[in-house]
N, C-alpha and C. Protein backbone atom coordinates (compact mmCIF):
# COMPACT_ATOMS: atom_id res chain seq x y z
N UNK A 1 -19.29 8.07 -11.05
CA UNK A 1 -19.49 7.67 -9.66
C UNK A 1 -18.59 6.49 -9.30
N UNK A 2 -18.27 5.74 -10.14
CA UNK A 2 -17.24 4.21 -9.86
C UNK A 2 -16.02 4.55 -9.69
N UNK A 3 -15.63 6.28 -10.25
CA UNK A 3 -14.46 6.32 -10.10
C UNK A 3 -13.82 6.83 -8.89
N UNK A 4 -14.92 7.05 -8.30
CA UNK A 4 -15.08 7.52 -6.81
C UNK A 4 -14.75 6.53 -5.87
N UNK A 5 -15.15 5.40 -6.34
CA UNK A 5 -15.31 4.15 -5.76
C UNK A 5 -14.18 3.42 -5.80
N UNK A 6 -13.34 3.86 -7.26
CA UNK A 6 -11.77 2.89 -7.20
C UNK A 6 -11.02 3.94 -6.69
N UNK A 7 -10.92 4.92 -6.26
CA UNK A 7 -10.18 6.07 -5.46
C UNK A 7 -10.22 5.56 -4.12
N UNK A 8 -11.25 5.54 -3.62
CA UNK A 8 -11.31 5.00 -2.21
C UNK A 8 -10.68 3.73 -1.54
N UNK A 9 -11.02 3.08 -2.69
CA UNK A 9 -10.15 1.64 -2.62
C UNK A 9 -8.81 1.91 -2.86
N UNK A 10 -8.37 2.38 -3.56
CA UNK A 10 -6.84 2.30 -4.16
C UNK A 10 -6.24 3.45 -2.80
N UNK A 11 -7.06 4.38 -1.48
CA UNK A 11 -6.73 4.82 -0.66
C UNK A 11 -6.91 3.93 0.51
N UNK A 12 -7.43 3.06 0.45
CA UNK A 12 -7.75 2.29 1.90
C UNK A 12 -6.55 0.99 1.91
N UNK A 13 -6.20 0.90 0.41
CA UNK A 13 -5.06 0.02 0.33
C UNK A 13 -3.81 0.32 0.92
N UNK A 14 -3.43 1.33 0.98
CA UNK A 14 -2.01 2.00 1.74
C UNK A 14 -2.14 1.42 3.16
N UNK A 15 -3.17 2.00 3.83
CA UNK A 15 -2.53 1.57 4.89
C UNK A 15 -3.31 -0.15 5.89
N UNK A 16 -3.71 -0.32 4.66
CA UNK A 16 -4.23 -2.12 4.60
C UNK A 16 -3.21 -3.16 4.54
N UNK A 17 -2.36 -2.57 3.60
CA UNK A 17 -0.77 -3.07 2.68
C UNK A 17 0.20 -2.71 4.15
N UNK A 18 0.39 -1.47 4.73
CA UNK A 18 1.08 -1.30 5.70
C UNK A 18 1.31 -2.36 6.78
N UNK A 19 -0.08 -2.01 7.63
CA UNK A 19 -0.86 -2.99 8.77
C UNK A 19 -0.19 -4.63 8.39
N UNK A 20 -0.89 -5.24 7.13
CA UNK A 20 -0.35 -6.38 6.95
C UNK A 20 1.19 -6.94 6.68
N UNK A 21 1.74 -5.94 6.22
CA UNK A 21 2.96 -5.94 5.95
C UNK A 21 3.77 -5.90 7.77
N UNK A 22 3.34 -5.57 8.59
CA UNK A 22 4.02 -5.51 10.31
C UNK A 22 3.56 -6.79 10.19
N UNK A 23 1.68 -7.32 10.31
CA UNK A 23 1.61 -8.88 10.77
C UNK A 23 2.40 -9.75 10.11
N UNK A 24 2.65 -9.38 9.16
CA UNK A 24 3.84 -10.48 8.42
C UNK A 24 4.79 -10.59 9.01
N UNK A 25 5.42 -9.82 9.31
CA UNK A 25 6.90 -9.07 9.53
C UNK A 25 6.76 -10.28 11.09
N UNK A 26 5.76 -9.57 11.72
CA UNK A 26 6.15 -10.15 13.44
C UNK A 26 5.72 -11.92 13.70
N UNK A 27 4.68 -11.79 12.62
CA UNK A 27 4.33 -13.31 13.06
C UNK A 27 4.97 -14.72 11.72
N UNK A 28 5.19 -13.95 10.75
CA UNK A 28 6.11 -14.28 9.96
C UNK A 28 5.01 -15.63 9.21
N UNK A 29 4.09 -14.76 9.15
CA UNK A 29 2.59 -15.91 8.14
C UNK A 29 2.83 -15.67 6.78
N UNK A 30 2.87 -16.50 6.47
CA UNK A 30 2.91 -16.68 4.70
C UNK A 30 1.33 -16.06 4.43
N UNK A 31 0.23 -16.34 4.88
CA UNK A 31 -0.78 -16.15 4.75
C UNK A 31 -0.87 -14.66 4.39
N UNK A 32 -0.73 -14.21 5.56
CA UNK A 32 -0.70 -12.47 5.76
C UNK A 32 0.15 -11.71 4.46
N UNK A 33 1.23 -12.73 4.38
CA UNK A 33 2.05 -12.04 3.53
C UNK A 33 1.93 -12.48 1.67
N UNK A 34 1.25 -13.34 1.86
CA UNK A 34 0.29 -13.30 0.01
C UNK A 34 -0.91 -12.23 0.53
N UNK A 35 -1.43 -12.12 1.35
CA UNK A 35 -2.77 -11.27 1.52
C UNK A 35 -2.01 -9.51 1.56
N UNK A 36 -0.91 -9.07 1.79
CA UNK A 36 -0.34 -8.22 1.70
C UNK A 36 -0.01 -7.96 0.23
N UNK A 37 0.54 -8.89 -0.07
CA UNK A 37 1.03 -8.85 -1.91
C UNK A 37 -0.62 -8.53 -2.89
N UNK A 38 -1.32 -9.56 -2.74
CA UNK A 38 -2.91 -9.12 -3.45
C UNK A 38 -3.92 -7.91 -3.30
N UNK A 39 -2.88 -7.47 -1.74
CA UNK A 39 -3.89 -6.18 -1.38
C UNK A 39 -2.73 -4.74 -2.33
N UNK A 40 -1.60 -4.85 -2.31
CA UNK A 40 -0.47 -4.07 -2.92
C UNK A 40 -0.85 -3.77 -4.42
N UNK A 41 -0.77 -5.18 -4.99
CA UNK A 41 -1.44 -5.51 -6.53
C UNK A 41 -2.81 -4.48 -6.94
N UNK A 42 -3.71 -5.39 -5.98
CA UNK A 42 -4.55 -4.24 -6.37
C UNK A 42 -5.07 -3.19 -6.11
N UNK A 43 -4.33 -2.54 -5.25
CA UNK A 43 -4.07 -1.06 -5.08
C UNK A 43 -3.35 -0.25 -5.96
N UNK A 44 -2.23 -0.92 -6.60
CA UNK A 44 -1.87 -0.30 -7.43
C UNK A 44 -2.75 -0.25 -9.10
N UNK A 45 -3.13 -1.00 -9.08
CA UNK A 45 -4.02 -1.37 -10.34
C UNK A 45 -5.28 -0.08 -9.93
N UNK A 46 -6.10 0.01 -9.32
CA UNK A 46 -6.98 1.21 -8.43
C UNK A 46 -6.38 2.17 -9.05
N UNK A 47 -4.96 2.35 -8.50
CA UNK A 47 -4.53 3.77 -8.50
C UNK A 47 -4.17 4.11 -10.12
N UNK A 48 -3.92 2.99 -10.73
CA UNK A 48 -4.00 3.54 -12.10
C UNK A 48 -5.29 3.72 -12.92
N UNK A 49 -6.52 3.15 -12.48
CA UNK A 49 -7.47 3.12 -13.05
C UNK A 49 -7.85 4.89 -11.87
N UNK A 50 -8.09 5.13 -11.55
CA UNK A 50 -7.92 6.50 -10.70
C UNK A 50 -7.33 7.43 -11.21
N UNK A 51 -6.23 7.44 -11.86
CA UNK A 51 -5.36 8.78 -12.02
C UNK A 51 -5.85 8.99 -13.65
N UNK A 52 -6.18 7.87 -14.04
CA UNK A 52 -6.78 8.28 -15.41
C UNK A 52 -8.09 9.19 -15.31
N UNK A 53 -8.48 9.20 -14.56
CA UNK A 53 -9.92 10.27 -14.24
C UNK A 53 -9.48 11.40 -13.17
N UNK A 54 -8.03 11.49 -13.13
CA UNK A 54 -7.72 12.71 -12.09
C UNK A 54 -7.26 14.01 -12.89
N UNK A 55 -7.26 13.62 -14.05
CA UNK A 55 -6.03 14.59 -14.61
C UNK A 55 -7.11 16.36 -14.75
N UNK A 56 -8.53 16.68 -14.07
CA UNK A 56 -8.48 17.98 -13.99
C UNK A 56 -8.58 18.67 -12.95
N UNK A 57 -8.52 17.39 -11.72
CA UNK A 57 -8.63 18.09 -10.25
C UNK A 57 -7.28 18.44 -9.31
N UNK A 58 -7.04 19.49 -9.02
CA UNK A 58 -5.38 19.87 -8.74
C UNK A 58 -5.51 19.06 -7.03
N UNK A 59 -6.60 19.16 -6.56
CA UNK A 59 -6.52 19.38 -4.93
C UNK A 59 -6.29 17.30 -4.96
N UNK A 60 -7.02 16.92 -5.74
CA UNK A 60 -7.10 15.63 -6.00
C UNK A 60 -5.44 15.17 -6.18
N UNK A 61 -4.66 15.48 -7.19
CA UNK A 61 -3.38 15.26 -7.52
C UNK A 61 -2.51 15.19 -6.36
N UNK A 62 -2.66 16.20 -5.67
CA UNK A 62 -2.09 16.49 -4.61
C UNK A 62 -2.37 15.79 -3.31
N UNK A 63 -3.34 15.36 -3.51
CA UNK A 63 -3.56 14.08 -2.18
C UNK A 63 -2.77 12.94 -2.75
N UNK A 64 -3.45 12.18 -4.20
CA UNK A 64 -2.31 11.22 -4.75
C UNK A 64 -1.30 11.16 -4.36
N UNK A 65 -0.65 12.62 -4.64
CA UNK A 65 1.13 12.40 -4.87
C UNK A 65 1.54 12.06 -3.21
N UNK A 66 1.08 12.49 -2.36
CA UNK A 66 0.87 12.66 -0.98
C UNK A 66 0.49 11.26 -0.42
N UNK A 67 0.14 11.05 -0.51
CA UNK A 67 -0.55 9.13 -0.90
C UNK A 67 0.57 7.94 -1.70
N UNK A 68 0.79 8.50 -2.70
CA UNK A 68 1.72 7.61 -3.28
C UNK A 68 3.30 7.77 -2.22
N UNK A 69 3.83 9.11 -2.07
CA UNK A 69 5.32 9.20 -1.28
C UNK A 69 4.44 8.53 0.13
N UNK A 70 3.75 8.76 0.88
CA UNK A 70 2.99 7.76 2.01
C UNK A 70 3.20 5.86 1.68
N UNK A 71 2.88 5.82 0.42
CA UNK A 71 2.71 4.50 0.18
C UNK A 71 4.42 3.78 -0.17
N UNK A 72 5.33 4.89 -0.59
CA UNK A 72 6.90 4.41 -1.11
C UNK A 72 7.42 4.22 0.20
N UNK A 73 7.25 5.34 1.14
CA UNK A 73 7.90 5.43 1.98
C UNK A 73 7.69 4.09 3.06
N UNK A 74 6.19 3.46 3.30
CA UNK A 74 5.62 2.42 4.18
C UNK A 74 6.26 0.78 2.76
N UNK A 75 6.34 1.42 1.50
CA UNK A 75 7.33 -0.34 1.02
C UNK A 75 8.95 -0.44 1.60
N UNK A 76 9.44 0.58 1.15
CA UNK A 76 10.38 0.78 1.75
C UNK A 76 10.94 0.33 3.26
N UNK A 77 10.34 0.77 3.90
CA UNK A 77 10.35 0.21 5.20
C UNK A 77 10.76 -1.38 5.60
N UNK A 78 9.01 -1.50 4.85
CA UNK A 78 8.56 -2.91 4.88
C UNK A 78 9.75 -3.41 4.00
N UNK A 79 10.19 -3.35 3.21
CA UNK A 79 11.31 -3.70 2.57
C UNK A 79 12.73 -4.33 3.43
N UNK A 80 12.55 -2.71 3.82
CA UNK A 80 14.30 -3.37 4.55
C UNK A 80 14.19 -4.20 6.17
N UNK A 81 13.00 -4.59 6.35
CA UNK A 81 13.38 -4.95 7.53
C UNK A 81 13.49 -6.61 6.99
N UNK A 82 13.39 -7.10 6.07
CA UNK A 82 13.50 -8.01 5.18
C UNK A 82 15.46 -8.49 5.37
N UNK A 83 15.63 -7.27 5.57
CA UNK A 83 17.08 -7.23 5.02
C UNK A 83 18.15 -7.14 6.50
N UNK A 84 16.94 -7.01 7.74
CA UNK A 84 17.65 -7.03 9.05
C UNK A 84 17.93 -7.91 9.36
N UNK A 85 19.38 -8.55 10.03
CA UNK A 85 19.18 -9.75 10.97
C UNK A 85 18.06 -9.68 12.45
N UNK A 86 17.47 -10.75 12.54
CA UNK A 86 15.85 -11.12 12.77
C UNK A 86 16.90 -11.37 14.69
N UNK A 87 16.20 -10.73 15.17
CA UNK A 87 16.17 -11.13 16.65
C UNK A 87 15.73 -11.85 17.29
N UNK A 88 15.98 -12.91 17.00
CA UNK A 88 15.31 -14.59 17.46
C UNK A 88 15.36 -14.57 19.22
N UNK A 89 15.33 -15.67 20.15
CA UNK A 89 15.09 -15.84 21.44
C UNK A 89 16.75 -15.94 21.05
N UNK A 90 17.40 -15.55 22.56
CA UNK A 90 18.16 -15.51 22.93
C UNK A 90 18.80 -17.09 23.45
């Protein structure tokens, strides 16, 4: 039953990690953006304690993998806008 419980979590982290990762981005809070990093951390930690109890459900795998390219694709992002010149006031 707990493992039910770190599945859910290690799914509510994606787009927790996302969300915070824009408030960072726009308001440019250090705050938001350690609270983005601790929510990332342990989502990924979830998702490994998770996949160790996935390995006989196919429909399950398949949300993961679906979940994880969801979750590369939203660092990524969040990544490169890191790497944009920032559109300050004119």
């Amino acid at each position: 039953m707990w493992q039910t419980g770190v599945f859910v979590y290690a799914l509510v982290t994606i787009p927790v990690f996302i969300v915070l990762g824009l408030v960072a981005q726009l308001t440019r809070s250090r705050l938001a953006r350690r609270l983005m990093e601790i929510v990332l951390l342990s989502g990924v930690a979830a998702f490994a304690v998770a996949l160790g109890t996935l390995a006989d459900d196919g429909l399950q795998w398949t949300l993961v993998v679906l979940l994880v390219a969801l979750f590369a694709v939203g660092v990524v992002m969040h990544l490169r806008s890191y790497f944009r010149p920032s559109q300050g006031p004119s």
